[in-house]
C-alpha atoms as a PDB file:
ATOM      1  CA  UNK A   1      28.006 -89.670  15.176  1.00  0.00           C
ATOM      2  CA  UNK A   2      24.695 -88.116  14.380  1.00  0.00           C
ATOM      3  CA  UNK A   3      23.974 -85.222  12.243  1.00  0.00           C
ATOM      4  CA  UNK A   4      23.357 -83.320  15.058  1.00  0.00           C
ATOM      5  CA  UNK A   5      27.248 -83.956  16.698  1.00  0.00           C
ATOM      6  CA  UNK A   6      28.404 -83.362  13.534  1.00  0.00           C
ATOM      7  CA  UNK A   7      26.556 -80.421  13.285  1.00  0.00           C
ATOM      8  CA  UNK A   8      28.168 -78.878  16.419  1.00  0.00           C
ATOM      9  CA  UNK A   9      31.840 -79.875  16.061  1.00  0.00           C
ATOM     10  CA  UNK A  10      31.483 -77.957  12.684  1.00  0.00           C
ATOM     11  CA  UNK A  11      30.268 -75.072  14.628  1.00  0.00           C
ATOM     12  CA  UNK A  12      33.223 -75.095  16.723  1.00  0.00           C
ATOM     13  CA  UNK A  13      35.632 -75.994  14.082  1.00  0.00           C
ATOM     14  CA  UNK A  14      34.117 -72.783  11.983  1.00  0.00           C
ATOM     15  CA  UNK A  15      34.812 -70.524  15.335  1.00  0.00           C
ATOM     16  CA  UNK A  16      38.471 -71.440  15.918  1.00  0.00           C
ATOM     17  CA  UNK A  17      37.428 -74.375  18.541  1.00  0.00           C
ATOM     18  CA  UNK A  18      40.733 -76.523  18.095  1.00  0.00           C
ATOM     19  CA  UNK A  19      40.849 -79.321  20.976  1.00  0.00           C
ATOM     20  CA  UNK A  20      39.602 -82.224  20.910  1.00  0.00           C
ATOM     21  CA  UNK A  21      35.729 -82.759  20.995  1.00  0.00           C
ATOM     22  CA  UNK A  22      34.164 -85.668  21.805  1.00  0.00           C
ATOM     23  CA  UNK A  23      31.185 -86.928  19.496  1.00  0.00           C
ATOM     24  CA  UNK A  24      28.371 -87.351  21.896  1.00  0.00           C
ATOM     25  CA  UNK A  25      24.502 -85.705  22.770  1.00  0.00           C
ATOM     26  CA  UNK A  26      25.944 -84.088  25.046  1.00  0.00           C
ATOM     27  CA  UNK A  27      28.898 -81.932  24.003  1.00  0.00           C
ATOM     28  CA  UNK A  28      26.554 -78.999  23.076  1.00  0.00           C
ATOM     29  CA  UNK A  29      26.198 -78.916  27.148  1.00  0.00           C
ATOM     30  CA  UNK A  30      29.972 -78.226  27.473  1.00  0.00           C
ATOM     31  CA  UNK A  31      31.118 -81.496  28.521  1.00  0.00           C
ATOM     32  CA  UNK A  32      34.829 -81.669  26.220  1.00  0.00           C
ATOM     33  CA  UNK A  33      36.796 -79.335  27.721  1.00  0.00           C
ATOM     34  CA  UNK A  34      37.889 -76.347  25.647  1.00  0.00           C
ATOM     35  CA  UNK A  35      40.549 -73.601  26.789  1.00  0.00           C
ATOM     36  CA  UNK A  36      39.815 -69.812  28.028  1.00  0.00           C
ATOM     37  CA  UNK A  37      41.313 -68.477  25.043  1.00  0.00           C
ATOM     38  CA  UNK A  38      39.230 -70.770  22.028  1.00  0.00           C
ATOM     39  CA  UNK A  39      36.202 -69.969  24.019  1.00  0.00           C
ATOM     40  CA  UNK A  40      37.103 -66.397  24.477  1.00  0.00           C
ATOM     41  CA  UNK A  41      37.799 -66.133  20.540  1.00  0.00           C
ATOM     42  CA  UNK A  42      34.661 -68.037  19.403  1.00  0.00           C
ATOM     43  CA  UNK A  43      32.700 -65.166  21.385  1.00  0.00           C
ATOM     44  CA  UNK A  44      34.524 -62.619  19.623  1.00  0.00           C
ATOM     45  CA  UNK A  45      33.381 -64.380  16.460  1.00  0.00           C
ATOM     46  CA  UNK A  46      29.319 -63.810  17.793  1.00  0.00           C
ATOM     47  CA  UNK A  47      30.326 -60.113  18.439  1.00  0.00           C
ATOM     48  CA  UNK A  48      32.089 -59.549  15.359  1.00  0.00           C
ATOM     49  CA  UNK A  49      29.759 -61.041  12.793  1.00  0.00           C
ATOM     50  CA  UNK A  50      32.458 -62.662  11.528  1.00  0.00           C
ATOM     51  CA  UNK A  51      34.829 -66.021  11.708  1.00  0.00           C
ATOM     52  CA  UNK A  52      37.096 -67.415  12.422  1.00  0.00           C
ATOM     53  CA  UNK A  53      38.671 -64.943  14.985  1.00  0.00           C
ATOM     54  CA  UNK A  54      42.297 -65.902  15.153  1.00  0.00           C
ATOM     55  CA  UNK A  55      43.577 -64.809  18.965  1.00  0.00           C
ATOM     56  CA  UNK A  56      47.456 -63.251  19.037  1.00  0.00           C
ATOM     57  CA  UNK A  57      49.261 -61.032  21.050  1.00  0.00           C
ATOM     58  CA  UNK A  58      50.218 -57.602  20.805  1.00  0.00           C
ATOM     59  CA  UNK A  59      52.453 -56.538  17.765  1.00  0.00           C
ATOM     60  CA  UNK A  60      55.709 -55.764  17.570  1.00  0.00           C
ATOM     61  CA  UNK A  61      55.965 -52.007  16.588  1.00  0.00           C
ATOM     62  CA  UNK A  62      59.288 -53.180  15.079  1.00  0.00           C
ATOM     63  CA  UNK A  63      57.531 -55.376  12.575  1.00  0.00           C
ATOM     64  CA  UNK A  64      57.660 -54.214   9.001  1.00  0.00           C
ATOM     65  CA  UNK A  65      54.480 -52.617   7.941  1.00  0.00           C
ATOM     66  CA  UNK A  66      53.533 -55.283   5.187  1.00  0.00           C
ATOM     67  CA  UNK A  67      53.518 -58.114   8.444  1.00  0.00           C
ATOM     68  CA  UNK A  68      51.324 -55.579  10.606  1.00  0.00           C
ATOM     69  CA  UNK A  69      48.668 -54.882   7.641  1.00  0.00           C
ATOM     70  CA  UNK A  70      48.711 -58.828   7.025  1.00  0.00           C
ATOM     71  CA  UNK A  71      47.971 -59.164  11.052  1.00  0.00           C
ATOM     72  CA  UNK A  72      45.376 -57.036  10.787  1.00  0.00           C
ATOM     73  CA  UNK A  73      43.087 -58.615   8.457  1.00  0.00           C
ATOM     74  CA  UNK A  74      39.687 -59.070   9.375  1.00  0.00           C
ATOM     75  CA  UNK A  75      38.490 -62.190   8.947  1.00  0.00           C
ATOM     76  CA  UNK A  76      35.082 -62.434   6.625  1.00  0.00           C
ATOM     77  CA  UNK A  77      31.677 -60.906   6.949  1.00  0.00           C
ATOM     78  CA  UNK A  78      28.870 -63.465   7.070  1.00  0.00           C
ATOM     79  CA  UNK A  79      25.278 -62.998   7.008  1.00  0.00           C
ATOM     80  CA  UNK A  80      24.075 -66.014   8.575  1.00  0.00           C
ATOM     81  CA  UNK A  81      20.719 -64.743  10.891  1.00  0.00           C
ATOM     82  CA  UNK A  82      22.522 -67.565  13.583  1.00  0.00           C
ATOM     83  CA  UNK A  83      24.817 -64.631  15.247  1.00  0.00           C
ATOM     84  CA  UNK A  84      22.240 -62.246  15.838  1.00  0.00           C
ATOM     85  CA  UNK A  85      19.971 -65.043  17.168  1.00  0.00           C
ATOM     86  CA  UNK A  86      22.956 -65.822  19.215  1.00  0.00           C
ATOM     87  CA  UNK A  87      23.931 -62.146  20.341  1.00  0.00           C
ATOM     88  CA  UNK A  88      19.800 -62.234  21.487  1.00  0.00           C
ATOM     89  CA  UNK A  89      20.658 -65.339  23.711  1.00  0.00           C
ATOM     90  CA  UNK A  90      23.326 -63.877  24.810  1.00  0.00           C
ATOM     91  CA  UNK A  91      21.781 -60.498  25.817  1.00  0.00           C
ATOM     92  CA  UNK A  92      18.971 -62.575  27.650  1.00  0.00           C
ATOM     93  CA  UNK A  93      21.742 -64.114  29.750  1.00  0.00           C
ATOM     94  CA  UNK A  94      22.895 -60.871  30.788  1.00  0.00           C
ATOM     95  CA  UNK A  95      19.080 -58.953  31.450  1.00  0.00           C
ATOM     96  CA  UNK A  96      17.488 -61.400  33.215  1.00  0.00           C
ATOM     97  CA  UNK A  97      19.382 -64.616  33.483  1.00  0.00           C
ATOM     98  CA  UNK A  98      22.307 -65.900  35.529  1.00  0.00           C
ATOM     99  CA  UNK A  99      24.553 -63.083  34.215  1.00  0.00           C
ATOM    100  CA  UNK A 100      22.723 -60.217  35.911  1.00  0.00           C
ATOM    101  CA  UNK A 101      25.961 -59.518  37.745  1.00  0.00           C
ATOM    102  CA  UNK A 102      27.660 -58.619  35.019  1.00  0.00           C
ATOM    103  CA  UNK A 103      25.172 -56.356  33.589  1.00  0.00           C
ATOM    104  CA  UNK A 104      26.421 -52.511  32.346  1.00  0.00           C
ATOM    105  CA  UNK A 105      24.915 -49.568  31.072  1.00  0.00           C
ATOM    106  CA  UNK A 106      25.370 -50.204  27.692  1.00  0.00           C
ATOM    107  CA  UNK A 107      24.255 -52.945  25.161  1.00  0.00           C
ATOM    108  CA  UNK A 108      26.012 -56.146  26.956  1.00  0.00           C
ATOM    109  CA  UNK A 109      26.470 -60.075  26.176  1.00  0.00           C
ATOM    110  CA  UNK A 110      27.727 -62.868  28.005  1.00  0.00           C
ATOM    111  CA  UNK A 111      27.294 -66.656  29.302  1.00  0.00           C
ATOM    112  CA  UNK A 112      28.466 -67.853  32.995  1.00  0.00           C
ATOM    113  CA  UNK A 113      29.799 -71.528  32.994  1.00  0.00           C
ATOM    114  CA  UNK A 114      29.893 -73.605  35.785  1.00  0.00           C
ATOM    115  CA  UNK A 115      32.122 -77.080  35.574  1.00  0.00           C
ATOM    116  CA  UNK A 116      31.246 -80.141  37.595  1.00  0.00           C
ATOM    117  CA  UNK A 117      31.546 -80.290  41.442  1.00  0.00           C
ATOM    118  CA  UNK A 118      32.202 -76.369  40.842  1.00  0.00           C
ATOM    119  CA  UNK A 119      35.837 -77.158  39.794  1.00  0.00           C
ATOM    120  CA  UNK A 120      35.891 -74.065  37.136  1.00  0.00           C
ATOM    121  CA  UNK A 121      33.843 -70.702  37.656  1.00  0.00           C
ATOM    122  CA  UNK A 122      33.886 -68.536  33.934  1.00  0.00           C
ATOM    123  CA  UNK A 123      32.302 -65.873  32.368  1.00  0.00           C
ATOM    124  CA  UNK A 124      33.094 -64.703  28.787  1.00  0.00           C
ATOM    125  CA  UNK A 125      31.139 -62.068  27.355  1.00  0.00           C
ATOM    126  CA  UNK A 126      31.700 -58.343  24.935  1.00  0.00           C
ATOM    127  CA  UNK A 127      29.922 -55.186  25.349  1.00  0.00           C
ATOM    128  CA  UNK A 128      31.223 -52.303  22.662  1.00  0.00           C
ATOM    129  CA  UNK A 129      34.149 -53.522  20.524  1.00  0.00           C
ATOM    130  CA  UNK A 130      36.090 -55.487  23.782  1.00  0.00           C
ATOM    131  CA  UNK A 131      36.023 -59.192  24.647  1.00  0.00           C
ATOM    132  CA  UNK A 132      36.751 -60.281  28.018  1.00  0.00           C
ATOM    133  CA  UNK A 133      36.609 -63.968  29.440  1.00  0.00           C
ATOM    134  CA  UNK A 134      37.175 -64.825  33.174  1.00  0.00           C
ATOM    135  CA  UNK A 135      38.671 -67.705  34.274  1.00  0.00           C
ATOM    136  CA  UNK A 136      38.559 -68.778  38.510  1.00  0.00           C
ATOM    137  CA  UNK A 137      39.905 -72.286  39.264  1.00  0.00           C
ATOM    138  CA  UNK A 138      42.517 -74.274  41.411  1.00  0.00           C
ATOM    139  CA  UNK A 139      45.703 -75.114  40.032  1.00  0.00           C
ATOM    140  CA  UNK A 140      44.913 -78.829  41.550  1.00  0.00           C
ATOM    141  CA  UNK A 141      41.306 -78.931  39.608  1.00  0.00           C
ATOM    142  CA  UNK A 142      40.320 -78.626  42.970  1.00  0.00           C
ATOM    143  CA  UNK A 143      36.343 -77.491  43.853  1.00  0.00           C
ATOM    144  CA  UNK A 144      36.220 -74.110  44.799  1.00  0.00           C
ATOM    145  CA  UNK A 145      33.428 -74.231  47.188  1.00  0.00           C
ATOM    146  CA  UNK A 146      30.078 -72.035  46.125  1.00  0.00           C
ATOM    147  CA  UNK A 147      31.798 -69.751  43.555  1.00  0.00           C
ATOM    148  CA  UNK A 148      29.543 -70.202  39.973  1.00  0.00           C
ATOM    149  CA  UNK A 149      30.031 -68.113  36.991  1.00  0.00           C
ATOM    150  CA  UNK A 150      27.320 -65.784  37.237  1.00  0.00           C
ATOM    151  CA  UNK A 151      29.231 -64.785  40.995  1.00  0.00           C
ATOM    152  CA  UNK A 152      32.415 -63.963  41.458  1.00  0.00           C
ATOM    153  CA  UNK A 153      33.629 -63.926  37.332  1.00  0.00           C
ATOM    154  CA  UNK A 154      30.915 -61.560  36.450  1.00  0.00           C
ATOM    155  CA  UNK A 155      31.368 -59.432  39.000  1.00  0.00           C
ATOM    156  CA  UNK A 156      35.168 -58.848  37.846  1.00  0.00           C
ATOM    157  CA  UNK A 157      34.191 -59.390  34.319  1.00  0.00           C
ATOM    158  CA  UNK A 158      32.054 -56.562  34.854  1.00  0.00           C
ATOM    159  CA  UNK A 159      34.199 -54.550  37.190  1.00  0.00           C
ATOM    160  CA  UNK A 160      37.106 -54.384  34.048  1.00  0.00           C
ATOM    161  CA  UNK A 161      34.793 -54.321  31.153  1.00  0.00           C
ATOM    162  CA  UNK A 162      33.064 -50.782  32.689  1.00  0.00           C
ATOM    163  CA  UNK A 163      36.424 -49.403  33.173  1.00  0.00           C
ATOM    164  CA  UNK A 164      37.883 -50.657  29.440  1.00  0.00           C
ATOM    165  CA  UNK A 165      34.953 -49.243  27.747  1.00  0.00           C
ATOM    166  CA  UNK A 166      34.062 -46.426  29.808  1.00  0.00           C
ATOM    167  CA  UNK A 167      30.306 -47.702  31.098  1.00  0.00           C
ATOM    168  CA  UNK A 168      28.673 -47.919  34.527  1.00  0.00           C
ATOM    169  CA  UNK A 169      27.058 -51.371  35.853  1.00  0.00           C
ATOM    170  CA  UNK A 170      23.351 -51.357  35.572  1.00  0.00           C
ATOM    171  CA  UNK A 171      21.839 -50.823  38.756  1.00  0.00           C
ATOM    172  CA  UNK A 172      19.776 -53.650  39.962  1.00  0.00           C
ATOM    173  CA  UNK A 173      16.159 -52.904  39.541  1.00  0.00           C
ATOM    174  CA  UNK A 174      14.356 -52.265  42.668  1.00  0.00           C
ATOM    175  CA  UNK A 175      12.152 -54.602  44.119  1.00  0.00           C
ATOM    176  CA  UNK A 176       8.209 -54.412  43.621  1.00  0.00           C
ATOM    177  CA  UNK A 177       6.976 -51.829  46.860  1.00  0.00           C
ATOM    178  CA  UNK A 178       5.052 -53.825  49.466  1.00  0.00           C
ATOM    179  CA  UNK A 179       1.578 -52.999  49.725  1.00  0.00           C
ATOM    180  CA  UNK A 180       1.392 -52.257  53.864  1.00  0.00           C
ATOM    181  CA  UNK A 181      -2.515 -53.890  54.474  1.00  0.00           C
ATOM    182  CA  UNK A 182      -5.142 -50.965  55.022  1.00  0.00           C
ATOM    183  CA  UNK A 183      -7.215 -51.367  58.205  1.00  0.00           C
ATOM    184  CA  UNK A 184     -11.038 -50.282  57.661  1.00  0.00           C
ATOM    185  CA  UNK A 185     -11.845 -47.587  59.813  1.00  0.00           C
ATOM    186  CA  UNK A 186     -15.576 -45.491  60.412  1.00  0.00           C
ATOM    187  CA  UNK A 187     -18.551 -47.100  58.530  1.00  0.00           C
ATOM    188  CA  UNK A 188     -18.194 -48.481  55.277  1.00  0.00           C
ATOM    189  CA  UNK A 189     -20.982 -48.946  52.704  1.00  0.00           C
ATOM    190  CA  UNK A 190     -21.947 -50.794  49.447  1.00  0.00           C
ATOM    191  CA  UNK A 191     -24.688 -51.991  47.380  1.00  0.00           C
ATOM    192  CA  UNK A 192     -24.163 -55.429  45.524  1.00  0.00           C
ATOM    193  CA  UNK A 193     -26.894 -55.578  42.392  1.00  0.00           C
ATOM    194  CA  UNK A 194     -29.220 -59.147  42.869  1.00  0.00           C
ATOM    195  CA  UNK A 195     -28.598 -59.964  39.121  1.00  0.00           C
ATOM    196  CA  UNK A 196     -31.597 -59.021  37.172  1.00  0.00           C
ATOM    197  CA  UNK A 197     -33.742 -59.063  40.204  1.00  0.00           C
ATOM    198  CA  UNK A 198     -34.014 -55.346  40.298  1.00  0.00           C
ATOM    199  CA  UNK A 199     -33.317 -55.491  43.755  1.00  0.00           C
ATOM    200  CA  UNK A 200     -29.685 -54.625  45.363  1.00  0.00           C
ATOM    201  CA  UNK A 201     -27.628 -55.818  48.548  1.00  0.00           C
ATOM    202  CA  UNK A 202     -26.882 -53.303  50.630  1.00  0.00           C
ATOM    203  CA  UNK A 203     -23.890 -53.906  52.952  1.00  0.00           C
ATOM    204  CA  UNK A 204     -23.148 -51.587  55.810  1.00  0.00           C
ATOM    205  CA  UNK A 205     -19.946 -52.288  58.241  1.00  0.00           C
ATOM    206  CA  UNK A 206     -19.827 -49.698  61.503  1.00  0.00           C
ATOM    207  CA  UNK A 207     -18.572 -50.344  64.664  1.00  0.00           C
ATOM    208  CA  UNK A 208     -21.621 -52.168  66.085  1.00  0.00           C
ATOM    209  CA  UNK A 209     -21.185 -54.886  63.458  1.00  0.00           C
ATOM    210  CA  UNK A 210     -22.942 -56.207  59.828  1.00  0.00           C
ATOM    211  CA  UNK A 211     -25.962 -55.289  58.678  1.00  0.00           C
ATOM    212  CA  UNK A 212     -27.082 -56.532  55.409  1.00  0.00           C
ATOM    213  CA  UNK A 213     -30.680 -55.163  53.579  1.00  0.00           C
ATOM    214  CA  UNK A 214     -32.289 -55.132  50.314  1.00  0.00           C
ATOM    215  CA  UNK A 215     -33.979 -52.753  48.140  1.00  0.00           C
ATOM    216  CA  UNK A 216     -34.805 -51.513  44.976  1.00  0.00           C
ATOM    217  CA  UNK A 217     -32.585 -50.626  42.119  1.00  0.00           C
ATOM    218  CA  UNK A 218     -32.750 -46.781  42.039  1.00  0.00           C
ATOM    219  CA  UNK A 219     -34.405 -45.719  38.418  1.00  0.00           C
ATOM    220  CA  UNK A 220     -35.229 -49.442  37.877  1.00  0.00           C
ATOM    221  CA  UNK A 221     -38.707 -49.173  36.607  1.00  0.00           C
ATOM    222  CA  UNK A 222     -39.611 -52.925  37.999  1.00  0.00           C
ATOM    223  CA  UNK A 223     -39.742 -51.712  41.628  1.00  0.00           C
ATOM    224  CA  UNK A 224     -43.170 -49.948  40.677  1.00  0.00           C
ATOM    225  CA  UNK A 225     -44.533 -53.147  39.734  1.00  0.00           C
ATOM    226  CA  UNK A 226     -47.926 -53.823  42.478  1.00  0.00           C
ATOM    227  CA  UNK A 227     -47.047 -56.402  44.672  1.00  0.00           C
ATOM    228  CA  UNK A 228     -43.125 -56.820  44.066  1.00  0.00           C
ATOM    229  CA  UNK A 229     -41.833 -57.744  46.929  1.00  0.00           C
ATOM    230  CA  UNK A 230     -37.749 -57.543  47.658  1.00  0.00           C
ATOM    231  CA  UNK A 231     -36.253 -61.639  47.597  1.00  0.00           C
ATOM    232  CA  UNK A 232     -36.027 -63.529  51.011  1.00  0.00           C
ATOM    233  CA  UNK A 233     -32.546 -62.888  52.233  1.00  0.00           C
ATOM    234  CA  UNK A 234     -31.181 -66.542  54.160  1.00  0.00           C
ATOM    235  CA  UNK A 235     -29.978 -65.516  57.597  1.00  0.00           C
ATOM    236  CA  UNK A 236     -28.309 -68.305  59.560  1.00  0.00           C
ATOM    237  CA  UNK A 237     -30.858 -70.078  62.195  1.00  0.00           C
ATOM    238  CA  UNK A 238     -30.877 -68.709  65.517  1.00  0.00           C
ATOM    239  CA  UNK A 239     -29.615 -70.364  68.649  1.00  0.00           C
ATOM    240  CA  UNK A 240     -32.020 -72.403  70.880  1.00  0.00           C
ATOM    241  CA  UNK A 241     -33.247 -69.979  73.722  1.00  0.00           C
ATOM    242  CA  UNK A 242     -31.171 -70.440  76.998  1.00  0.00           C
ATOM    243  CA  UNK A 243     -32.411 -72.821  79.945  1.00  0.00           C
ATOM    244  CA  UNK A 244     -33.800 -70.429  82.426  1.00  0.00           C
ATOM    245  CA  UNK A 245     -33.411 -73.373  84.736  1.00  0.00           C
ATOM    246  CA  UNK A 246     -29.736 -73.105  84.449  1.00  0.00           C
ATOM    247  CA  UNK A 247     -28.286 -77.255  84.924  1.00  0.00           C
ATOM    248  CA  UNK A 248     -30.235 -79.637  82.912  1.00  0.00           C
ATOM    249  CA  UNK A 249     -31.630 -82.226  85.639  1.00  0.00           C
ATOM    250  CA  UNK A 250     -33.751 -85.254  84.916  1.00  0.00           C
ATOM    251  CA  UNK A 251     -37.535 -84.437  85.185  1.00  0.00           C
ATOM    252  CA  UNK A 252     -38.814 -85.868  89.059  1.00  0.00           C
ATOM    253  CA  UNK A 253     -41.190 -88.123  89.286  1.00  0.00           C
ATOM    254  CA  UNK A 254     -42.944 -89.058  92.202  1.00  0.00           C
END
């Protein structure tokens, strides 16, 4: 194990991660399987500032008061710049990554998950003080077809979330207008300056076609200058006059 596994199962460990992880490059890509709920809780840790976040259910009201206040004891503050660097990641994902579906009106975070062969579709993510994380899979660990996190488990994750915390989803931005191409119409005119020549291009479109001519920059002093003439403009050759004759024959001889 290298520092950098070691690293990263003490990451986990430190967010309430409790199954097994395997020591390998790649397990910060997700590939030791964790449940819905560690996940869910080591999210809660990011959102909260804080860690470990211990998951339970709701209390018994019947409880006697010194076992709820012991319940509800937040677990400590930290001020390691990693969770807002996370939270920033996180917020990315949501903006303009593969979490855009689950985007809301309000300040949200959250990463879609995808397993191999699309066996497990997930989304975990917190906007305000709630949690959520969205679990779609086959009982059999069966593929389920095209479904990926950022589909179907946003969608609901963000369908709930709105409603728990009282938010609309973001609307989708609207695509960039298309530019509809402009057709010239009339004559159209424009001078082109001949570098330091003095001299200009002038360009004239009209219905009977191009014309192209050149003269003097207006105010430019050097088109007083005796015997200045305007530069040689390179027109294309011209075509070989037509055969009057109309079919080329072979000279006769006699």
């Amino acid at each position: 194990m290298n520092l950098l596994e070691l690293r990263d199962i003490r990451a986990a460990r430190a967010l309430g991660v409790t199954s097994p992880l395997a020591d390998n490059p790649s397990l910060a890509l997700g590939t030791s399987g964790v449940t819905l709920l560690e996940m869910t809780s080591a999210y809660a840790a990011v959102a909260a500032g804080a860690y470990p976040v211990r998951p339970h259910g709701l209390d018994d009201p019947e409880k006697p008061w010194w076992q709820r206040m012991w319940s509800n004891v937040r677990p400590g503050q930290t001020r390691d710049g990693s969770f807002d660097e996370m939270k920033d990641l996180l917020s990315a994902v949501v903006q303009q990554g593969t979490g855009r579906g689950a985007a809301l009106q309000v300040p949200t975070y959250g990463k879609t998950g995808t397993s191999q062969d699309n066996r497990d579709a997930i989304f975990i993510g917190f906007a305000g003080d709630l949690v959520v994380g969205v679990w779609i899979g086959n009982d059999d660990n069966s593929p389920l077809g095209q479904v990926a996190g950022g589909g179907l488990p946003a969608q609901i994750w963000r369908s709930f979330t709105a409603a728990a915390v009282g938010a609309s989803p973001a609307q989708a931005a609207a695509p960039p207008p298309v530019e509809e191409p402009v057709e010239a119409t009339g004559n159209v005119s424009f001078d082109v300056p001949l570098g330091n020549s003095g001299y200009e291009l002038g360009v004239d479109v009209n219905d009977n076609g191009l014309s192209v001519s050149a003269q003097p920059v207006p105010g430019d002093r050097r088109d007083q200058a005796p015997g200045r003439e305007p530069p040689t403009l390179n027109a294309p050759p011209a075509p070989p006059p037509a055969d009057d004759q109309g079919d080329d024959e072979p000279p006769q001889t006699e």
